[in-house]
Protein backbone atom coordinates (compact mmCIF):
# COMPACT_ATOMS: atom_id res chain seq x y z
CA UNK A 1 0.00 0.00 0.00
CA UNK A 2 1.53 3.23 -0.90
CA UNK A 3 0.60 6.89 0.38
CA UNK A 4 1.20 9.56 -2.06
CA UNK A 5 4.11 7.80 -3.60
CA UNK A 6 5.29 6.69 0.06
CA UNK A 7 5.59 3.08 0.47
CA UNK A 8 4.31 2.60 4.31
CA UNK A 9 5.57 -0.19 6.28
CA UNK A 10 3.93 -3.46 7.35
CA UNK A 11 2.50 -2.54 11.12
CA UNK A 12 1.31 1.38 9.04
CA UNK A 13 -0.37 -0.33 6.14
CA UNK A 14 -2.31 -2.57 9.40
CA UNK A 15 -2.89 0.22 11.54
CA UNK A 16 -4.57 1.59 8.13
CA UNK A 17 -6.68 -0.63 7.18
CA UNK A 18 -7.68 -1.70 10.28
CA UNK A 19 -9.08 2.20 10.95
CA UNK A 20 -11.05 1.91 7.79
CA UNK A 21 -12.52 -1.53 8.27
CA UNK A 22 -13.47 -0.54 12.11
CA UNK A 23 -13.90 3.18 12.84
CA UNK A 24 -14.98 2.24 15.80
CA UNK A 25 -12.59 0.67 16.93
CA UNK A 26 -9.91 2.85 15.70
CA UNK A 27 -11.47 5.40 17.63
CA UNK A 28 -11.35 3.66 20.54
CA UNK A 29 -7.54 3.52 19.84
CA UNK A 30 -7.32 6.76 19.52
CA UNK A 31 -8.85 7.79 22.55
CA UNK A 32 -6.24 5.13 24.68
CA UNK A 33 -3.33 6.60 22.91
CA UNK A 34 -4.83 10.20 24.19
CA UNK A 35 -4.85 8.74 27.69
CA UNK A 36 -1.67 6.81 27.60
CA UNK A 37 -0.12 10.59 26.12
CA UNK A 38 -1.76 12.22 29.00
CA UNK A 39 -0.18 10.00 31.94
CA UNK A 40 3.25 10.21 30.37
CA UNK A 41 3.45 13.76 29.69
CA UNK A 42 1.06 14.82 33.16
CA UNK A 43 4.07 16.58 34.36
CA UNK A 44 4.12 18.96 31.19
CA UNK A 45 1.22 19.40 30.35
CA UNK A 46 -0.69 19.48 33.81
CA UNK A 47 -0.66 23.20 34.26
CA UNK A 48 -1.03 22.97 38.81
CA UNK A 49 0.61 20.66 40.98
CA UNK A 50 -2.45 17.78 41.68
CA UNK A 51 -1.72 17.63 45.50
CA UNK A 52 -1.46 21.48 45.95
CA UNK A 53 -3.97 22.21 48.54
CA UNK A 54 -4.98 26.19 47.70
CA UNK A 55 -7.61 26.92 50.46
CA UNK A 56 -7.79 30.40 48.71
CA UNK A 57 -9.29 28.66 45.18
CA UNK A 58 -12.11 26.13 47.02
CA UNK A 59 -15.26 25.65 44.75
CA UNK A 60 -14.08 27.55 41.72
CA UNK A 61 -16.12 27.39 39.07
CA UNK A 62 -14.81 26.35 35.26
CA UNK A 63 -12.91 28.82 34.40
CA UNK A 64 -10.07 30.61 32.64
CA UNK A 65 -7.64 30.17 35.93
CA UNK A 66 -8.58 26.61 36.53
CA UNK A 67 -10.50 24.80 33.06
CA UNK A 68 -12.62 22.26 34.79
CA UNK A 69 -12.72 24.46 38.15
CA UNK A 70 -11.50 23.26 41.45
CA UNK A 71 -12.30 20.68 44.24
CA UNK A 72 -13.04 21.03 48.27
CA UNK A 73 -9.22 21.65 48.49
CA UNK A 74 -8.75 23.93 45.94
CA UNK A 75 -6.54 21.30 43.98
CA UNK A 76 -7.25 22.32 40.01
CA UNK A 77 -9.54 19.53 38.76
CA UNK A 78 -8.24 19.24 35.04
CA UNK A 79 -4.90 18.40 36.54
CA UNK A 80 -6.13 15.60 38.99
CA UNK A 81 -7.64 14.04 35.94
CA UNK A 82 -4.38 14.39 33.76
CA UNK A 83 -2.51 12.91 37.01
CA UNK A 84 -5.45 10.15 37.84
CA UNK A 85 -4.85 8.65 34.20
CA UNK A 86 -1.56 7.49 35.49
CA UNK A 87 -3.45 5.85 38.37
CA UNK A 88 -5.98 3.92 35.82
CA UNK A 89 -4.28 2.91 33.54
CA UNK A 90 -1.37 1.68 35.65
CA UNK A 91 -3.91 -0.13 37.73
CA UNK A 92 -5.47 -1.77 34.70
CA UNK A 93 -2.49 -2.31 32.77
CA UNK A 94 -0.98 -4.50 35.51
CA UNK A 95 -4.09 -6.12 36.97
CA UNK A 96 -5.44 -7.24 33.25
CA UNK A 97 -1.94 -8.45 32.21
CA UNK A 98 -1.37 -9.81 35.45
CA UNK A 99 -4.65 -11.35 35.68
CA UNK A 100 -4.80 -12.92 31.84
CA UNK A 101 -1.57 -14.30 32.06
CA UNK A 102 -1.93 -16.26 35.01
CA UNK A 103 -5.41 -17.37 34.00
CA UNK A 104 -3.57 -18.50 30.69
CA UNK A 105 -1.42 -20.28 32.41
CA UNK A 106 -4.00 -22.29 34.51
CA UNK A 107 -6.38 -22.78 31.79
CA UNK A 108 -3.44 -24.06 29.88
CA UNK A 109 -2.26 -26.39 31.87
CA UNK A 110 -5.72 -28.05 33.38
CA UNK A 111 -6.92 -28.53 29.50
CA UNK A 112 -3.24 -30.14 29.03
CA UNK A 113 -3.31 -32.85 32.38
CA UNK A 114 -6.94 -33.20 32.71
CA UNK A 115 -8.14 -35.79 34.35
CA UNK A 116 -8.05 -35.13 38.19
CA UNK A 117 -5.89 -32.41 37.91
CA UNK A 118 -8.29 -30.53 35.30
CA UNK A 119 -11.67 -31.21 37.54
CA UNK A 120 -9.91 -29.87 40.21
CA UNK A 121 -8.72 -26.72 39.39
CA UNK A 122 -11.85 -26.32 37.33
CA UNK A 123 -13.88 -26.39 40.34
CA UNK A 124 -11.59 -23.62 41.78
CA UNK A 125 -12.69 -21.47 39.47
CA UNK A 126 -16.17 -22.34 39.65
CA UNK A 127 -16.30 -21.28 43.60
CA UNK A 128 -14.06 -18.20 42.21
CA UNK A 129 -16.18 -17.36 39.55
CA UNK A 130 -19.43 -17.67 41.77
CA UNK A 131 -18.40 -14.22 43.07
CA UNK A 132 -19.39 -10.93 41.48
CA UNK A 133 -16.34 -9.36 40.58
CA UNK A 134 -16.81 -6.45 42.39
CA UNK A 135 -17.58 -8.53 45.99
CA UNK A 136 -14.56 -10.87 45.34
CA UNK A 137 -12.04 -7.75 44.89
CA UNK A 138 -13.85 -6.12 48.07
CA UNK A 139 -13.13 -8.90 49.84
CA UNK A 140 -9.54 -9.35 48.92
CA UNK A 141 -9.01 -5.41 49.43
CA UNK A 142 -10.75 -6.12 53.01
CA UNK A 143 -8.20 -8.21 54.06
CA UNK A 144 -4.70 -6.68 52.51
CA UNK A 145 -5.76 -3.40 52.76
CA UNK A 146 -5.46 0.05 50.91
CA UNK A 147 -2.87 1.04 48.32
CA UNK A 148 -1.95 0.68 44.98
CA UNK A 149 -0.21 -2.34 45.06
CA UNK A 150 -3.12 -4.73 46.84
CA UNK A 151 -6.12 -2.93 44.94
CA UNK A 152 -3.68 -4.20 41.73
CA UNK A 153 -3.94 -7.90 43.58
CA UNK A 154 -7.56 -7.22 44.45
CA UNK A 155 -8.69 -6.97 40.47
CA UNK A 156 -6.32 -9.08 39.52
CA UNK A 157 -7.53 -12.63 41.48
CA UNK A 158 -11.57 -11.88 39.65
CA UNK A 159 -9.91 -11.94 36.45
CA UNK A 160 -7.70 -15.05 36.78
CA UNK A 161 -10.68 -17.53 36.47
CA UNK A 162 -12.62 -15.77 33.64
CA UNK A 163 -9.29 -15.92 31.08
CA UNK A 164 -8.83 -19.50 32.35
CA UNK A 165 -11.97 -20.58 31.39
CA UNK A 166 -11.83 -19.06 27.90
CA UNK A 167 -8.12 -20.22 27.30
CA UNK A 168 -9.21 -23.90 28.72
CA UNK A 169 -11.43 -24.01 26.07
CA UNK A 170 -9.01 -23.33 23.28
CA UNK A 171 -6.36 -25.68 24.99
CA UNK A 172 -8.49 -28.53 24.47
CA UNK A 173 -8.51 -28.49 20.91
CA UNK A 174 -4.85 -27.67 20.94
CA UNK A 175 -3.93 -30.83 23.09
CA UNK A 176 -5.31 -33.05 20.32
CA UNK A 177 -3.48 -31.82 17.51
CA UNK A 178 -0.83 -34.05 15.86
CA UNK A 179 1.98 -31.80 16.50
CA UNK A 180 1.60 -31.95 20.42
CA UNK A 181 1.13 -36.22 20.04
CA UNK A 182 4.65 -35.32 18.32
CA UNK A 183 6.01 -33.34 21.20
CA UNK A 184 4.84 -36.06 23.42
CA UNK A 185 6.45 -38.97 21.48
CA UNK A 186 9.49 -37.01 21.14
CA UNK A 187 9.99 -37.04 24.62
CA UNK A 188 9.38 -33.14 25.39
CA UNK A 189 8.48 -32.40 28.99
CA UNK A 190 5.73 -30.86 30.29
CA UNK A 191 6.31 -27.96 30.87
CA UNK A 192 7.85 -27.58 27.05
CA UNK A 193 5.07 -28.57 25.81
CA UNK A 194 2.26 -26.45 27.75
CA UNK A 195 5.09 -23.03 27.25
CA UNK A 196 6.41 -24.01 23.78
CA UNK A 197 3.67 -25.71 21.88
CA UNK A 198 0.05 -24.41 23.85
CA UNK A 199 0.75 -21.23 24.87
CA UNK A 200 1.62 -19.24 21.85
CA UNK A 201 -1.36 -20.70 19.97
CA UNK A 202 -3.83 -19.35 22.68
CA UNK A 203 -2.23 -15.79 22.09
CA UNK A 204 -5.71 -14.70 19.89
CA UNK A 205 -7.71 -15.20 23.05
CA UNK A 206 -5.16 -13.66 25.50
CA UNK A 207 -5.06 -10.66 23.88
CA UNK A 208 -9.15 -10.15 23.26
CA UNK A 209 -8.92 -10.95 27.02
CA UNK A 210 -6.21 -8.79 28.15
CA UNK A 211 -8.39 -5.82 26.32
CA UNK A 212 -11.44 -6.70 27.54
CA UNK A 213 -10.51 -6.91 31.12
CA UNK A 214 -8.70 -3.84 30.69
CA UNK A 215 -12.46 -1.33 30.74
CA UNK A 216 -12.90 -3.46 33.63
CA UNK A 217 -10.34 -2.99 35.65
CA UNK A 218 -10.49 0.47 35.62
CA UNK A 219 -13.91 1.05 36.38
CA UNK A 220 -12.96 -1.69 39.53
CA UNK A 221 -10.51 0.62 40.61
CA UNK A 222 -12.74 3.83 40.53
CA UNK A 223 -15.27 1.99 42.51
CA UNK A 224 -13.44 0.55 45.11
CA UNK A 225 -11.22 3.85 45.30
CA UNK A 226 -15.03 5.73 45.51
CA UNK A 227 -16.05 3.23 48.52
CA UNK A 228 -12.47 4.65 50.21
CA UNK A 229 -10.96 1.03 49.48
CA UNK A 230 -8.58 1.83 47.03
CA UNK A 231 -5.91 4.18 46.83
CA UNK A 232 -5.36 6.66 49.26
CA UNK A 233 -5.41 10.36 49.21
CA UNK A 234 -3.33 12.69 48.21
CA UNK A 235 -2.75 10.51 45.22
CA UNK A 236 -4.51 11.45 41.86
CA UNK A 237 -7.38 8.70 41.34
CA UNK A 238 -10.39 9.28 38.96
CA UNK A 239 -12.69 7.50 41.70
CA UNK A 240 -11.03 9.00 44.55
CA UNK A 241 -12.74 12.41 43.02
CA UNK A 242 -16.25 11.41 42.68
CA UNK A 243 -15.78 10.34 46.31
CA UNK A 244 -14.53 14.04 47.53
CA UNK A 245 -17.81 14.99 44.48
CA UNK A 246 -20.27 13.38 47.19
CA UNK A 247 -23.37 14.71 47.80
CA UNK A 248 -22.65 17.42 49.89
CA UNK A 249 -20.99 19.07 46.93
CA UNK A 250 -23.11 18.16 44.12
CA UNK A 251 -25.48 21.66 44.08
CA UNK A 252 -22.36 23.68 45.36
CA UNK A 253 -19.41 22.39 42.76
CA UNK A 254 -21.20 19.40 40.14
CA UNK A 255 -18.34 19.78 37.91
CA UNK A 256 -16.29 17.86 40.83
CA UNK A 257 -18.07 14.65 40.01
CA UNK A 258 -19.32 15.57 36.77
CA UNK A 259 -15.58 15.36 35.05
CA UNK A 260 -13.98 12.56 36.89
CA UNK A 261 -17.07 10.79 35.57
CA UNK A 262 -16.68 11.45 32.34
CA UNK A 263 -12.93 10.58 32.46
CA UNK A 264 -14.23 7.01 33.84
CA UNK A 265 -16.90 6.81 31.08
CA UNK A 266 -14.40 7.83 28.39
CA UNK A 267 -11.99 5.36 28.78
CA UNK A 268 -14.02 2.07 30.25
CA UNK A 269 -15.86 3.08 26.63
CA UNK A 270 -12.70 3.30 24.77
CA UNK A 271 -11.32 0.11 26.22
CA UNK A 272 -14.51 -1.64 25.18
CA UNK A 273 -14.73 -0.11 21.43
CA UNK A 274 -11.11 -1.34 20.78
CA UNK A 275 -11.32 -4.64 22.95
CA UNK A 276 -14.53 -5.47 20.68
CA UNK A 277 -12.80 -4.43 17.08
CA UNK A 278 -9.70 -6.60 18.04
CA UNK A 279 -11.52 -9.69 19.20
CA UNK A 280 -13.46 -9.64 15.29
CA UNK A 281 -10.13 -8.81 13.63
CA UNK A 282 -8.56 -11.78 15.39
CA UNK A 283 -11.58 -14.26 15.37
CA UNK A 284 -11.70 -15.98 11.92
CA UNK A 285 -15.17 -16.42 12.42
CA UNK A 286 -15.92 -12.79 12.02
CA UNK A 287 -12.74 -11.42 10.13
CA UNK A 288 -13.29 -9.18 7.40
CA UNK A 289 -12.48 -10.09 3.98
């Protein structure tokens, strides 16, 4: 594919063409890359210091001084956003990779054994999986406590089961095909096999997974941030601010909840747009000719 007499490269001619068979998607994309922009560069282009209390500033309105006005503290909101994106997306990031991986793993290696060993662990994630989401990582939060770090661990054990499930499903097929009988006969050990052979070829699904738990994650973190179980104050968090936004401030200073919301909104929705264009560009089922 050329551009105006430019020949593009491989991963620019896919990045096209994947825009103009899913806009959507794409724009999804394009809204992550904004986000993933915005935590890198917050300390450029964040024009107050997020943790700046300015008792002088409280409740100001949208404004020229402050864009998206200012909270109880007088802390500039836009900035706190900018700032909180870093807290999102490092939260999701590492609880969705952390999470898919390990449930790759698992679902992996119980399609590979089965038997015992694959009704066992399959029933783990049944009792696992018998948990909202939302209750499990409460629970798990409950017990380590607050910070970054254990409301990472909290979203993280809720996802394990769902991406072993899905990648238990795909392993089954996989551990019938000749070339893992030839693995076998070859005298390849387990654990070859399963990180050699099974793995890579469950990649399609790890990835729609990784995406897909991604929207999830962060939305988990602003709610369990909002019910003052995840991370702690002064540091930037998107559901941190709709918790200071409560109701006592919601006639006197709306914009304090109004744009952390939308920040949640924007990228839980972006997350989903892109996670739902990759799985169709990935499933053969519904790829586009």
């Amino acid at each position: 594919m050329a551009l105006q007499g430019i020949r593009l490269p491989r991963w620019a001619q896919a990045c096209l063409r994947f825009a103009r068979q899913r806009p959507l998607g794409a724009a999804g994309a394009a809204i992550i890359i904004l986000m993933v922009l915005a935590a890198l560069l917050a300390d450029v282009i964040a024009p107050y210091d997020p943790r700046a209390n300015d008792y002088g500033a409280m409740f100001r309105r949208p404004g020229s001084g402050h864009w998206l006005g200012t909270d109880a503290y007088g802390r500039d909101v836009l900035s706190r956003i900018i700032y909180g994106s870093r807290t999102a997306l490092l939260v999701g990031f590492a609880s969705s990779l952390f999470g898919a991986t390990l449930g790759a793993i698992i679902g992996v290696t119980s399609a590979y054994f089965g038997g015992r060993v694959d009704l066992a662990v399959q029933r783990l994630m049944d009792i696992l999986l018998s948990f909202p989401l939302i209750i499990l990582a409460l629970a798990v939060v409950a017990i380590l406590g607050i910070g970054t770090v254990n409301v990472i661990l909290a979203i993280t054990i809720p996802m394990i089961p769902r991406c072993a499930l899905v990648t238990r499903s795909c392993a089954l097929a996989i551990r019938e095909a000749p070339y893992v009988d030839a693995a076998r006969a070859l005298g390849f050990s387990h654990k070859r096999i399963i990180l050699r052979h099974m793995l890579p070829n469950v990649v399609a699904p790890y990835l729609i997974m990784v995406t897909a738990f991604l929207g999830q994650a962060i939305l988990l973190e602003a709610s369990l941030s909002f019910l003052g179980l995840g991370v702690a104050e002064p540091t930037p968090a998107w559901g941190l601010m709709l918790r200071g936004a409560a109701v006592e401030f919601a006639e006197q200073a709306p914009w304090m909840g109004i744009f952390p919301g939308l920040a949640i909104s924007l990228g839980v929705f972006a997350f989903n747009l892109f996670g739902d264009s990759l799985r169709d560009a990935l499933d053969p089922k519904l790829r586009v000719a």
